[in-house]
PDB file of N, CA and C in Angstrom:
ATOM      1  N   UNK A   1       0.840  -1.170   0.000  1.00  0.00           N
ATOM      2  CA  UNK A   1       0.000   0.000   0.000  1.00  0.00           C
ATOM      3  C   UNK A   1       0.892   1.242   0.000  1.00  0.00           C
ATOM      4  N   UNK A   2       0.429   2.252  -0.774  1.00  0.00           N
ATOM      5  CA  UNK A   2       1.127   3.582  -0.919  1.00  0.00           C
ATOM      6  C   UNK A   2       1.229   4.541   0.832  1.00  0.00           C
ATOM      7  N   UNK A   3       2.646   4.564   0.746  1.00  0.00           N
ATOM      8  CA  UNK A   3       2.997   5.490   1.953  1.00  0.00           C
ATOM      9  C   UNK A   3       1.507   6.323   2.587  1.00  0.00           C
ATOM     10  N   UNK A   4       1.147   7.757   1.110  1.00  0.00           N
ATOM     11  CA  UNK A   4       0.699   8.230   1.364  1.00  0.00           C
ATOM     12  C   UNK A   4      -1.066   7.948   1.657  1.00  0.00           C
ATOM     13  N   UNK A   5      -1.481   6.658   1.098  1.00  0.00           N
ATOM     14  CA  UNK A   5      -2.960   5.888   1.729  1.00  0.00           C
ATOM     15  C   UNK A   5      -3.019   5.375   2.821  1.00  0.00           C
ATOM     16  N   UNK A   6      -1.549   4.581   3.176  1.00  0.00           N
ATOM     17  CA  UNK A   6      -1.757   4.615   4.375  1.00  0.00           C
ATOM     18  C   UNK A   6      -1.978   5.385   5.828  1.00  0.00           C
ATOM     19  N   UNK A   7      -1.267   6.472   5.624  1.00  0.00           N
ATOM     20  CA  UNK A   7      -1.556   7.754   6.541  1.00  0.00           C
ATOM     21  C   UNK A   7      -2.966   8.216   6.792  1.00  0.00           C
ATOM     22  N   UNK A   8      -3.605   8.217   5.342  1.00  0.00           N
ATOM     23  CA  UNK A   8      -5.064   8.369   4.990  1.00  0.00           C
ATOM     24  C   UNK A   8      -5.811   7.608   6.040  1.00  0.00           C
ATOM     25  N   UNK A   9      -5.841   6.076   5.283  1.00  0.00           N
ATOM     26  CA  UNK A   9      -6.607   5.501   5.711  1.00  0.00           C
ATOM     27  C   UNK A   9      -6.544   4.860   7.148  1.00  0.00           C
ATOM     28  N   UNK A  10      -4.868   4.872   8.027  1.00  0.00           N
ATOM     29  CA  UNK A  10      -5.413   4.296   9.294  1.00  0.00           C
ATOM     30  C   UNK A  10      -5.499   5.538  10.290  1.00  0.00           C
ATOM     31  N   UNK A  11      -6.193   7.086   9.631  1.00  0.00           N
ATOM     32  CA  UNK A  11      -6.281   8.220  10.298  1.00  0.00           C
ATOM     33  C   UNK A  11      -5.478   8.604  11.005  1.00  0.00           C
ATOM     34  N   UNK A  12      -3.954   8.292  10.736  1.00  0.00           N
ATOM     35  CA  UNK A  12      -2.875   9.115  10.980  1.00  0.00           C
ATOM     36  C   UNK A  12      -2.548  10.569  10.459  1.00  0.00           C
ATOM     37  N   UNK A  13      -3.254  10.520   9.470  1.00  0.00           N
ATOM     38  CA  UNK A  13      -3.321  12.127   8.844  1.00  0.00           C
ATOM     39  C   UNK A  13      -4.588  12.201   8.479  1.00  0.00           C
ATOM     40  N   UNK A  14      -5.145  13.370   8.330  1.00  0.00           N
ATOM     41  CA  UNK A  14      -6.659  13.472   8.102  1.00  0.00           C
ATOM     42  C   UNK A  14      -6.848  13.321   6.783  1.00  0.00           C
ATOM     43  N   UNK A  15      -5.922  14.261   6.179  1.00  0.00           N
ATOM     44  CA  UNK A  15      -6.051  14.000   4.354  1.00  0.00           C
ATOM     45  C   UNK A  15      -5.015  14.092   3.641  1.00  0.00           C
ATOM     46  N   UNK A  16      -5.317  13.057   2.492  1.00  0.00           N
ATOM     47  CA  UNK A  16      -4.189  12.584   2.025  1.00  0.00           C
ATOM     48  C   UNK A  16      -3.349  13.290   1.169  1.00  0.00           C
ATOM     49  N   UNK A  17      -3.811  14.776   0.783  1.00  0.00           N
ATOM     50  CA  UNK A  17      -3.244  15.712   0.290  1.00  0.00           C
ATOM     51  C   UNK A  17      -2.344  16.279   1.295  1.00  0.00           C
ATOM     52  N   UNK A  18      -2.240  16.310   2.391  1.00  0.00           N
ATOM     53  CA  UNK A  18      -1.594  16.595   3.558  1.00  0.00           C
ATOM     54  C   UNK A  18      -0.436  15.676   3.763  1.00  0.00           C
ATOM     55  N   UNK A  19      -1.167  14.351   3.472  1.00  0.00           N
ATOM     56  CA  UNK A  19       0.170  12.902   3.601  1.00  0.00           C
ATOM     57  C   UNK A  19       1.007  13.184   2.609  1.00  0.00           C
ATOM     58  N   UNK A  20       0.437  13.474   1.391  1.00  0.00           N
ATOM     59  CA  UNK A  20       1.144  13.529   0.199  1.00  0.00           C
ATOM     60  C   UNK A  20       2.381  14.639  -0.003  1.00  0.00           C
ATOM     61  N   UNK A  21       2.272  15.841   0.782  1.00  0.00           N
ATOM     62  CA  UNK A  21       2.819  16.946   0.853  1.00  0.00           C
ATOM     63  C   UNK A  21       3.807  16.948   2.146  1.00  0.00           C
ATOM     64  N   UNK A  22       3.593  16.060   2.988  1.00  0.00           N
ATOM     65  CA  UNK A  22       4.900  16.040   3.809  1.00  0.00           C
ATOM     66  C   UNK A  22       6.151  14.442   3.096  1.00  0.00           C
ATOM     67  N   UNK A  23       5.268  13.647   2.453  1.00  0.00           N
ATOM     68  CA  UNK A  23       6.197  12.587   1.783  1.00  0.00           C
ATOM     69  C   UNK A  23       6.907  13.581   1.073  1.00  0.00           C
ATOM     70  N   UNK A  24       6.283  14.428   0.174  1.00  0.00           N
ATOM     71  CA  UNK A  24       7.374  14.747  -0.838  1.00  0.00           C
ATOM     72  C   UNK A  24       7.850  15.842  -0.609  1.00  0.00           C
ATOM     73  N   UNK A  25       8.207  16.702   1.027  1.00  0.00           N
ATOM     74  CA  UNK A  25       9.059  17.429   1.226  1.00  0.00           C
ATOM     75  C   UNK A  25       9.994  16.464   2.487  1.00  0.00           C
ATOM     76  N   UNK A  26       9.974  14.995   2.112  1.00  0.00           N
ATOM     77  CA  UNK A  26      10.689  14.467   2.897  1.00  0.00           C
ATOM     78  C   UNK A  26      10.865  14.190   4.471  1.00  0.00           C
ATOM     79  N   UNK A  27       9.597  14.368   4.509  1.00  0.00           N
ATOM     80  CA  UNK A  27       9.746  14.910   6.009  1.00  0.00           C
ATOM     81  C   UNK A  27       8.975  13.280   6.987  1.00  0.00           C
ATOM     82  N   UNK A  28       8.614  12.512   5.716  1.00  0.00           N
ATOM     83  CA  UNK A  28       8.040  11.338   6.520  1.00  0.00           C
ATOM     84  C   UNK A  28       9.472  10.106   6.240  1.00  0.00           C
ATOM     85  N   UNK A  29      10.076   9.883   6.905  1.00  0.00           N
ATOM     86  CA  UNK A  29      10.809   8.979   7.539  1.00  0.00           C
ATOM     87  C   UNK A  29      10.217   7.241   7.765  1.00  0.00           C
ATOM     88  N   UNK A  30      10.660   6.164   6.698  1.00  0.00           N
ATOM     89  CA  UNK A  30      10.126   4.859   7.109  1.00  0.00           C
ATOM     90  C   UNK A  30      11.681   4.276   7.193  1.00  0.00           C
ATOM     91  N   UNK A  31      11.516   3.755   8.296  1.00  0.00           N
ATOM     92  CA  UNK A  31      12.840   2.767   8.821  1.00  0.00           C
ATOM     93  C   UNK A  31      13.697   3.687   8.903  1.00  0.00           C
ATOM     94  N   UNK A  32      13.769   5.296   9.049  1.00  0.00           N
ATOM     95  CA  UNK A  32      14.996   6.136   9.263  1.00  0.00           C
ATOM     96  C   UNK A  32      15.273   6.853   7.530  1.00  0.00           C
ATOM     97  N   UNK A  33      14.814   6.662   6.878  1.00  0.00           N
ATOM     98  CA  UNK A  33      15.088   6.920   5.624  1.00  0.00           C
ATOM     99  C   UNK A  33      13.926   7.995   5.121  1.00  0.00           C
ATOM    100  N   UNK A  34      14.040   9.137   4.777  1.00  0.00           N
ATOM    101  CA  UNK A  34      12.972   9.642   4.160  1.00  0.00           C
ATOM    102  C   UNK A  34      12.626   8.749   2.848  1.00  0.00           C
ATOM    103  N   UNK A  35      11.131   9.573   2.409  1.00  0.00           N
ATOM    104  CA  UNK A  35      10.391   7.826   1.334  1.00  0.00           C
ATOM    105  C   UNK A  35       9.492   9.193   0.495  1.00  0.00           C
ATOM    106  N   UNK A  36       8.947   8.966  -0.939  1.00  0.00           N
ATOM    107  CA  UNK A  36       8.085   9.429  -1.162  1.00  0.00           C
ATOM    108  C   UNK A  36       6.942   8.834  -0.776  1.00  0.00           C
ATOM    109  N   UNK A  37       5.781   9.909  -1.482  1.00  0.00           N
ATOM    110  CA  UNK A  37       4.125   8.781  -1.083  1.00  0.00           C
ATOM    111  C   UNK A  37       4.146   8.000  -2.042  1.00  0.00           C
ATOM    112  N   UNK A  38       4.635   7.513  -2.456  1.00  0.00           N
ATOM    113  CA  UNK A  38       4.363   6.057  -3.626  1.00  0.00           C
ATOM    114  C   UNK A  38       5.014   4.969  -3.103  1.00  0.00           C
ATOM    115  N   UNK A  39       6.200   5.041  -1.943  1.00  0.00           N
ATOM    116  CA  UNK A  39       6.872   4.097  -1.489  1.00  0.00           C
ATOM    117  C   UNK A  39       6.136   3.109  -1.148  1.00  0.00           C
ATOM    118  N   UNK A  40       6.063   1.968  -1.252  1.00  0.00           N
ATOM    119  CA  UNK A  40       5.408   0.019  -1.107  1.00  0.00           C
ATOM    120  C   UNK A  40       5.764  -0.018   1.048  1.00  0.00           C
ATOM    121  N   UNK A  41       4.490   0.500   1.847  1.00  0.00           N
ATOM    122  CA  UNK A  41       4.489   0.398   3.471  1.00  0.00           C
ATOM    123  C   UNK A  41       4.530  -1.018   3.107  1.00  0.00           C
ATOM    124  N   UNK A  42       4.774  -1.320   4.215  1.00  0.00           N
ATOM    125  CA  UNK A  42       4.778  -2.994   4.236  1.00  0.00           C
ATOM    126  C   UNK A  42       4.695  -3.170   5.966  1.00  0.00           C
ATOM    127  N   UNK A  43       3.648  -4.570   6.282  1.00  0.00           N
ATOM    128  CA  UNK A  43       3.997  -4.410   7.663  1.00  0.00           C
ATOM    129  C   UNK A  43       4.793  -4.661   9.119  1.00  0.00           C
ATOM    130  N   UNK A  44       5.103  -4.004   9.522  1.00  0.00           N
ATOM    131  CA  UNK A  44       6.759  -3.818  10.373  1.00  0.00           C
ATOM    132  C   UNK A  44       7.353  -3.134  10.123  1.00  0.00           C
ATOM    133  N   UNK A  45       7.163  -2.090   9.263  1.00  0.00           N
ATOM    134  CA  UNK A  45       7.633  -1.068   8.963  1.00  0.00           C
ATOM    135  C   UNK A  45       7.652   0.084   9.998  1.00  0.00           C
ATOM    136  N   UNK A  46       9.071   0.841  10.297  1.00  0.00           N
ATOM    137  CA  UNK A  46       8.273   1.815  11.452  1.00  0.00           C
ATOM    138  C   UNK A  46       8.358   3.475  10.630  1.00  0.00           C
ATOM    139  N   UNK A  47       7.434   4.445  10.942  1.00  0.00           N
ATOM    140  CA  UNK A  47       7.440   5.303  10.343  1.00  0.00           C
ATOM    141  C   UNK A  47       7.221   6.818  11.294  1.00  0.00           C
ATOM    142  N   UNK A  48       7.855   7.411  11.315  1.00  0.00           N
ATOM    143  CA  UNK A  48       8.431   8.965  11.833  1.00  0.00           C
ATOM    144  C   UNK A  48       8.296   9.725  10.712  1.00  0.00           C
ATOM    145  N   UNK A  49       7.005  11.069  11.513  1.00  0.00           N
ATOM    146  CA  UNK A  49       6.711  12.067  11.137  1.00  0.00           C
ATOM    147  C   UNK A  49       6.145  13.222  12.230  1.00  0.00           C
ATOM    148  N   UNK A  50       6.032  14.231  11.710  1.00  0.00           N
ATOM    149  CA  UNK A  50       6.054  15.745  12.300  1.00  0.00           C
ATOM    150  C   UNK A  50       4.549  15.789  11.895  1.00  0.00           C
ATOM    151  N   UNK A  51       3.852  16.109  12.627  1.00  0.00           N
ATOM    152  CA  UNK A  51       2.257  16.617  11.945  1.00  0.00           C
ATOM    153  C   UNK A  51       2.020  17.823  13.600  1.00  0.00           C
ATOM    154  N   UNK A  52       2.097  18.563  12.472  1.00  0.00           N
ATOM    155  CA  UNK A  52       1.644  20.691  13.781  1.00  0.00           C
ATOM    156  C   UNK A  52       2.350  20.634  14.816  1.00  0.00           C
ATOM    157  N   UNK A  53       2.045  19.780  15.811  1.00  0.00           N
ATOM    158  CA  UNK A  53       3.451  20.240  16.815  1.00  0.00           C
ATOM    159  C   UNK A  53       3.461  19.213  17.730  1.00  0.00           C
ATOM    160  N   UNK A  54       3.403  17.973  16.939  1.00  0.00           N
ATOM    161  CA  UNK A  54       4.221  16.498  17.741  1.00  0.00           C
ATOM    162  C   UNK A  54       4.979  16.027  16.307  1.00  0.00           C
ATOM    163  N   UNK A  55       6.117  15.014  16.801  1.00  0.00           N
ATOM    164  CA  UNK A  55       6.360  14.252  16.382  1.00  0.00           C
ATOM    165  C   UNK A  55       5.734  12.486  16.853  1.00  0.00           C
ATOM    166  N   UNK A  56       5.664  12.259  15.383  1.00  0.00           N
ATOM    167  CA  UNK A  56       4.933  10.552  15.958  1.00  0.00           C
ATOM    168  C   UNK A  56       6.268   9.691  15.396  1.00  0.00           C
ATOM    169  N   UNK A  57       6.444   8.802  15.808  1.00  0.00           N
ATOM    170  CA  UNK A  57       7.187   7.133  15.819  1.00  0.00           C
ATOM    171  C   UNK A  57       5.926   5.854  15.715  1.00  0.00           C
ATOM    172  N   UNK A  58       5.376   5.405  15.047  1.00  0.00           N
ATOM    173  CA  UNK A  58       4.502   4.213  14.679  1.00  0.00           C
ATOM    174  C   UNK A  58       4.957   3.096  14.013  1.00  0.00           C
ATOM    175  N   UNK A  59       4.307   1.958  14.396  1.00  0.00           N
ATOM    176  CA  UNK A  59       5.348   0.889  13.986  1.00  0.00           C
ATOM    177  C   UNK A  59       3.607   0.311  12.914  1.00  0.00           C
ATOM    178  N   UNK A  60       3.946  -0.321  11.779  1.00  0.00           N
ATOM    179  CA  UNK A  60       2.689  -0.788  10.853  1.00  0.00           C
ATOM    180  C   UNK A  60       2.162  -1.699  11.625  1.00  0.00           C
ATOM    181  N   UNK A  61       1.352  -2.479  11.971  1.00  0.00           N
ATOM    182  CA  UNK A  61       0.837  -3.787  12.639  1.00  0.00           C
ATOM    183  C   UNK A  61       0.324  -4.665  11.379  1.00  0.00           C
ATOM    184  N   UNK A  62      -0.784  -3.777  10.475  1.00  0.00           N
ATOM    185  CA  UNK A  62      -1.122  -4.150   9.693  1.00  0.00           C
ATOM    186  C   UNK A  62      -1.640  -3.228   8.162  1.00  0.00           C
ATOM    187  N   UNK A  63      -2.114  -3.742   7.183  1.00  0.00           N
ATOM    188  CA  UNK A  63      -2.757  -2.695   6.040  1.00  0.00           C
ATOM    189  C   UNK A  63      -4.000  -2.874   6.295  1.00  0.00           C
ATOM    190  N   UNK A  64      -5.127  -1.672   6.557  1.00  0.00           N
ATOM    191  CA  UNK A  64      -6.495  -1.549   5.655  1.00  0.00           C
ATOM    192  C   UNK A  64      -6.454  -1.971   4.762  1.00  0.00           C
ATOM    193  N   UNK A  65      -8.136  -2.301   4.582  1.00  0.00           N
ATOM    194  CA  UNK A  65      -8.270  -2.676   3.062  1.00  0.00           C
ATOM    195  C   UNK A  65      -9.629  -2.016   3.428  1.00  0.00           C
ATOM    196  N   UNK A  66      -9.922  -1.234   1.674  1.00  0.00           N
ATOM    197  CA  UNK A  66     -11.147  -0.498   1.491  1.00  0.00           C
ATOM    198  C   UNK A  66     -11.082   0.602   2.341  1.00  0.00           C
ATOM    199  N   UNK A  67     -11.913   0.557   3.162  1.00  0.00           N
ATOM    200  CA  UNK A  67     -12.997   2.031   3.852  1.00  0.00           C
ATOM    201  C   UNK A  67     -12.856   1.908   4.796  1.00  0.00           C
ATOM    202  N   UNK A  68     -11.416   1.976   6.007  1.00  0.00           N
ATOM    203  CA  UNK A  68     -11.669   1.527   7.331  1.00  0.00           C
ATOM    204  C   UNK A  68     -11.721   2.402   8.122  1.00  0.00           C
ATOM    205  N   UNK A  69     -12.857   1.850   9.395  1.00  0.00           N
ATOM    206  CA  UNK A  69     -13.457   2.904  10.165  1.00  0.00           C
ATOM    207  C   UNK A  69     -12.495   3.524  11.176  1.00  0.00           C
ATOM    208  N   UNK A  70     -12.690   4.599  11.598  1.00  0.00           N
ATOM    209  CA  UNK A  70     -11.926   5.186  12.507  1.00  0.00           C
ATOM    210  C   UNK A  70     -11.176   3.873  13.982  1.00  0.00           C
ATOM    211  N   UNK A  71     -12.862   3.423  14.555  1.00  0.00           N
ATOM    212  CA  UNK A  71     -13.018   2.669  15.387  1.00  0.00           C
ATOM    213  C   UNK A  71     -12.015   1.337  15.135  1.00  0.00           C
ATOM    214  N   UNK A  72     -11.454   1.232  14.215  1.00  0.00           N
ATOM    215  CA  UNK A  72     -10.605   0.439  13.682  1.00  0.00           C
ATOM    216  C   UNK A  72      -8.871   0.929  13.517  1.00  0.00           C
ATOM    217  N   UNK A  73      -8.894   2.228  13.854  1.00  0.00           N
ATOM    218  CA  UNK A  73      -7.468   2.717  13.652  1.00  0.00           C
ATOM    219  C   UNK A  73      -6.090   1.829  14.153  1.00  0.00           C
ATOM    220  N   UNK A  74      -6.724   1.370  15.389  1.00  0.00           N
ATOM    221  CA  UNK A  74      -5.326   0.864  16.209  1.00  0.00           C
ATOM    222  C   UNK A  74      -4.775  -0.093  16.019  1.00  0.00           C
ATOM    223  N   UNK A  75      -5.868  -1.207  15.102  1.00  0.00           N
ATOM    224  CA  UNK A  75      -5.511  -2.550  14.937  1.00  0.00           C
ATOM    225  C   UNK A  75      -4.382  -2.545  13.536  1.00  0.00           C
ATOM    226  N   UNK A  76      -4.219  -1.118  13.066  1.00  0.00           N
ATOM    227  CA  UNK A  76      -3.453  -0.767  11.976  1.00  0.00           C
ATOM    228  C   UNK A  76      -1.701  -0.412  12.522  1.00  0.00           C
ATOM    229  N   UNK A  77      -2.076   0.186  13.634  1.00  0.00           N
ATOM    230  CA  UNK A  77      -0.470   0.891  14.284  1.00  0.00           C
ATOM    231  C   UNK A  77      -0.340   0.853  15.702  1.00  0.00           C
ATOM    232  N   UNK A  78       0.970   1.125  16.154  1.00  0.00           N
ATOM    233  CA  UNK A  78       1.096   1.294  17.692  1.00  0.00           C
ATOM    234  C   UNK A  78       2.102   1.991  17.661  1.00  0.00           C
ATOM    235  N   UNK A  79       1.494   3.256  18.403  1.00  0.00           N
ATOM    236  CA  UNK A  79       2.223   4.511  18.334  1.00  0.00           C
ATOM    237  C   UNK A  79       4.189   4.145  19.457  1.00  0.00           C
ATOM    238  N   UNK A  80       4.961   4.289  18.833  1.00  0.00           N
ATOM    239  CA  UNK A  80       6.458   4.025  19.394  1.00  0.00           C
ATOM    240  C   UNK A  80       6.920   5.282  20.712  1.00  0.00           C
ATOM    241  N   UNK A  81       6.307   6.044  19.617  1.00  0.00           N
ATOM    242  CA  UNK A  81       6.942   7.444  20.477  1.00  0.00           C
ATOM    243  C   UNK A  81       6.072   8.745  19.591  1.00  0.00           C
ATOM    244  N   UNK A  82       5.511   9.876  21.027  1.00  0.00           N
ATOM    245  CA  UNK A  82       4.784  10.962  20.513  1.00  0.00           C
ATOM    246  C   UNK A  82       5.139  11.896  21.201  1.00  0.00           C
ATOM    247  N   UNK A  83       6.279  13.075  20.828  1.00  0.00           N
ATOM    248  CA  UNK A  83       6.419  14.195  21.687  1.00  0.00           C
ATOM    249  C   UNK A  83       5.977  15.424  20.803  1.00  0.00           C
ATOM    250  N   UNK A  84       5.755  15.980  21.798  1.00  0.00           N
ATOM    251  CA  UNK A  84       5.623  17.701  21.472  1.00  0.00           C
ATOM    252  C   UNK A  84       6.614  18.724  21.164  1.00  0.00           C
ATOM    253  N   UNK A  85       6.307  19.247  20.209  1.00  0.00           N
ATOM    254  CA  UNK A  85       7.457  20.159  19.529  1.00  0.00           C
ATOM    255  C   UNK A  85       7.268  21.088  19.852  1.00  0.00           C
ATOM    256  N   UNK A  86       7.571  22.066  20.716  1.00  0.00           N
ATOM    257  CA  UNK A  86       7.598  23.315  21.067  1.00  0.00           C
ATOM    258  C   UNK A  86       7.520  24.326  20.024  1.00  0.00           C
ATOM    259  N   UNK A  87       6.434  25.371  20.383  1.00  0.00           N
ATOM    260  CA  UNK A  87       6.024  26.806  19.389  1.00  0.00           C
ATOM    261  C   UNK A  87       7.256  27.320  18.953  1.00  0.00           C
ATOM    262  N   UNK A  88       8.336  27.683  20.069  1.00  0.00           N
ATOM    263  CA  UNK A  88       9.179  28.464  19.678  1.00  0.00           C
ATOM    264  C   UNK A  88       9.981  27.833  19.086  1.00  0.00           C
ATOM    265  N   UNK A  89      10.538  26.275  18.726  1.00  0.00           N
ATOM    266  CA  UNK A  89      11.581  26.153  18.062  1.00  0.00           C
ATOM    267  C   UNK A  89      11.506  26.445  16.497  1.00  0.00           C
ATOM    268  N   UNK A  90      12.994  26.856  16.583  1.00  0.00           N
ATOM    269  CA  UNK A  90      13.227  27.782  15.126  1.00  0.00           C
ATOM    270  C   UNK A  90      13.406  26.405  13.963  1.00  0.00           C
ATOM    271  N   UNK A  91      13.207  26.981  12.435  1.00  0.00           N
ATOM    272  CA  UNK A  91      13.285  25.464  11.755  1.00  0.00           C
ATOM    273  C   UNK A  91      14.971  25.368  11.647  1.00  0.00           C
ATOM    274  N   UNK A  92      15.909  26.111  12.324  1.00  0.00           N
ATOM    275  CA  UNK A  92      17.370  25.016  11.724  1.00  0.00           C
ATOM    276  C   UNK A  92      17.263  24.074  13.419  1.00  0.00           C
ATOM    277  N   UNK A  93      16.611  24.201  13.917  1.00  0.00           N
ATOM    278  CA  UNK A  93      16.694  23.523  15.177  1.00  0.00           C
ATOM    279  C   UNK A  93      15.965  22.114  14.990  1.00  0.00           C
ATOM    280  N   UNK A  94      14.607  22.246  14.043  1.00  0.00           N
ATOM    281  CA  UNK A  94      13.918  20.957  13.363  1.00  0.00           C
ATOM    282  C   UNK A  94      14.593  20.068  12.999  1.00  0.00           C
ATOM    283  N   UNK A  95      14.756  18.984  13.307  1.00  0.00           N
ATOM    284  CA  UNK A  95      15.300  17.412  12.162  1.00  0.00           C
ATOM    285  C   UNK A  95      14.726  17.619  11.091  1.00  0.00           C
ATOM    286  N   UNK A  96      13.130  18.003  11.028  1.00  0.00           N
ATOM    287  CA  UNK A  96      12.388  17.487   9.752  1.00  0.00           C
ATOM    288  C   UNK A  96      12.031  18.648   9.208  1.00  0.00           C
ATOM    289  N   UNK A  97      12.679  19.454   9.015  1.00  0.00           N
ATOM    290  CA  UNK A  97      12.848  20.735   8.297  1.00  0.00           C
ATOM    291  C   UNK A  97      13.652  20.526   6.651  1.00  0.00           C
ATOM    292  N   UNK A  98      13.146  20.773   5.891  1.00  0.00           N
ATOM    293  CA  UNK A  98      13.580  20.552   4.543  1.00  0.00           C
ATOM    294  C   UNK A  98      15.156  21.273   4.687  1.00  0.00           C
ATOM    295  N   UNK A  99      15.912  20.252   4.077  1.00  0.00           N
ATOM    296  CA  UNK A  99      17.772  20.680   4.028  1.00  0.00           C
ATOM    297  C   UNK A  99      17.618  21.704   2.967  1.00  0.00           C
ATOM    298  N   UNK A 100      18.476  22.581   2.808  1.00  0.00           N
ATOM    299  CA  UNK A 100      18.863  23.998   1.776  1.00  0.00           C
ATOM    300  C   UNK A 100      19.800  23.068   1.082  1.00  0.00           C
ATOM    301  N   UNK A 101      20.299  23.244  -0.675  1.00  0.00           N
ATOM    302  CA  UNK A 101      20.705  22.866  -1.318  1.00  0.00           C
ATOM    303  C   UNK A 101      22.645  23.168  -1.108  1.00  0.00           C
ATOM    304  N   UNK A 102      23.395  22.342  -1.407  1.00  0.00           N
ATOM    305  CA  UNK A 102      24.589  23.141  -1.283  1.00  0.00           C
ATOM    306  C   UNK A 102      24.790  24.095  -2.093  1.00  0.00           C
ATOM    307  N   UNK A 103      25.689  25.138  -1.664  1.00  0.00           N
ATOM    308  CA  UNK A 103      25.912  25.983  -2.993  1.00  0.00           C
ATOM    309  C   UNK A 103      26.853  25.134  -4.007  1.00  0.00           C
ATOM    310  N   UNK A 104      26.621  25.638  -5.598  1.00  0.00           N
ATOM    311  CA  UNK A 104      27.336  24.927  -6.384  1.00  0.00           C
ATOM    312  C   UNK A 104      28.820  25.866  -6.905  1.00  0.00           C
ATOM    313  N   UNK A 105      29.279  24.749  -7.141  1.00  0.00           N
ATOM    314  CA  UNK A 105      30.856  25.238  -7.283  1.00  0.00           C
ATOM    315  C   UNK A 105      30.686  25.401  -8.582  1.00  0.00           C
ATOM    316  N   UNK A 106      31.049  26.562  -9.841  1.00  0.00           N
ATOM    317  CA  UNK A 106      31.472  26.598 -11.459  1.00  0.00           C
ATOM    318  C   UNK A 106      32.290  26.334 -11.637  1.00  0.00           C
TER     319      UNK A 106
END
């Protein structure tokens, strides 16, 4: 299942335009590795991300299939680790702050 459906569907992110937009500024982390949203979740997979002002650590348990209900979320994940990111930190202080390009040498 796609990175970014899964976020969707076991209501780890509300919408998947949201999932889709932190995969591809890198900022979602599976097994330590940033991933786009097309990356193949698989389960045992663990996955680290930033959503407003926690960071989550979730490990896969399992995939949805179809339309699954909220009331069903947990049997999908088990949260590893969830802290709070403080208002004031600045983004070079962020891990999951998009890197600046090097400058290029001519």
């Amino acid at each position: 299942m796609r990175l970014d459906a899964f976020l969707k569907k076991s209501h780890l992110i509300k919408r998947r335009e949201l999932a889709n937009g932190l995969c591809e500024e890198g900022m979602v982390r599976v097994n330590g590795h940033p991933r786009k949203a097309a990356f193949d979740v698989k389960q045992g997979d663990e996955l680290e991300f930033p959503l407003f002002s926690r960071h989550m650590k979730v490990r896969v348990l399992g995939l949805p299939e179809g339309n699954a209900p909220k009331s069903a979320q947990w049997s999908w994940f088990e949260v590893l680790e969830e802290k709070r990111i403080p208002f004031d930190m600045g983004l070079a202080e962020d891990p999951f702050a998009p890197q600046g390009k090097p400058p290029r040498s001519h």
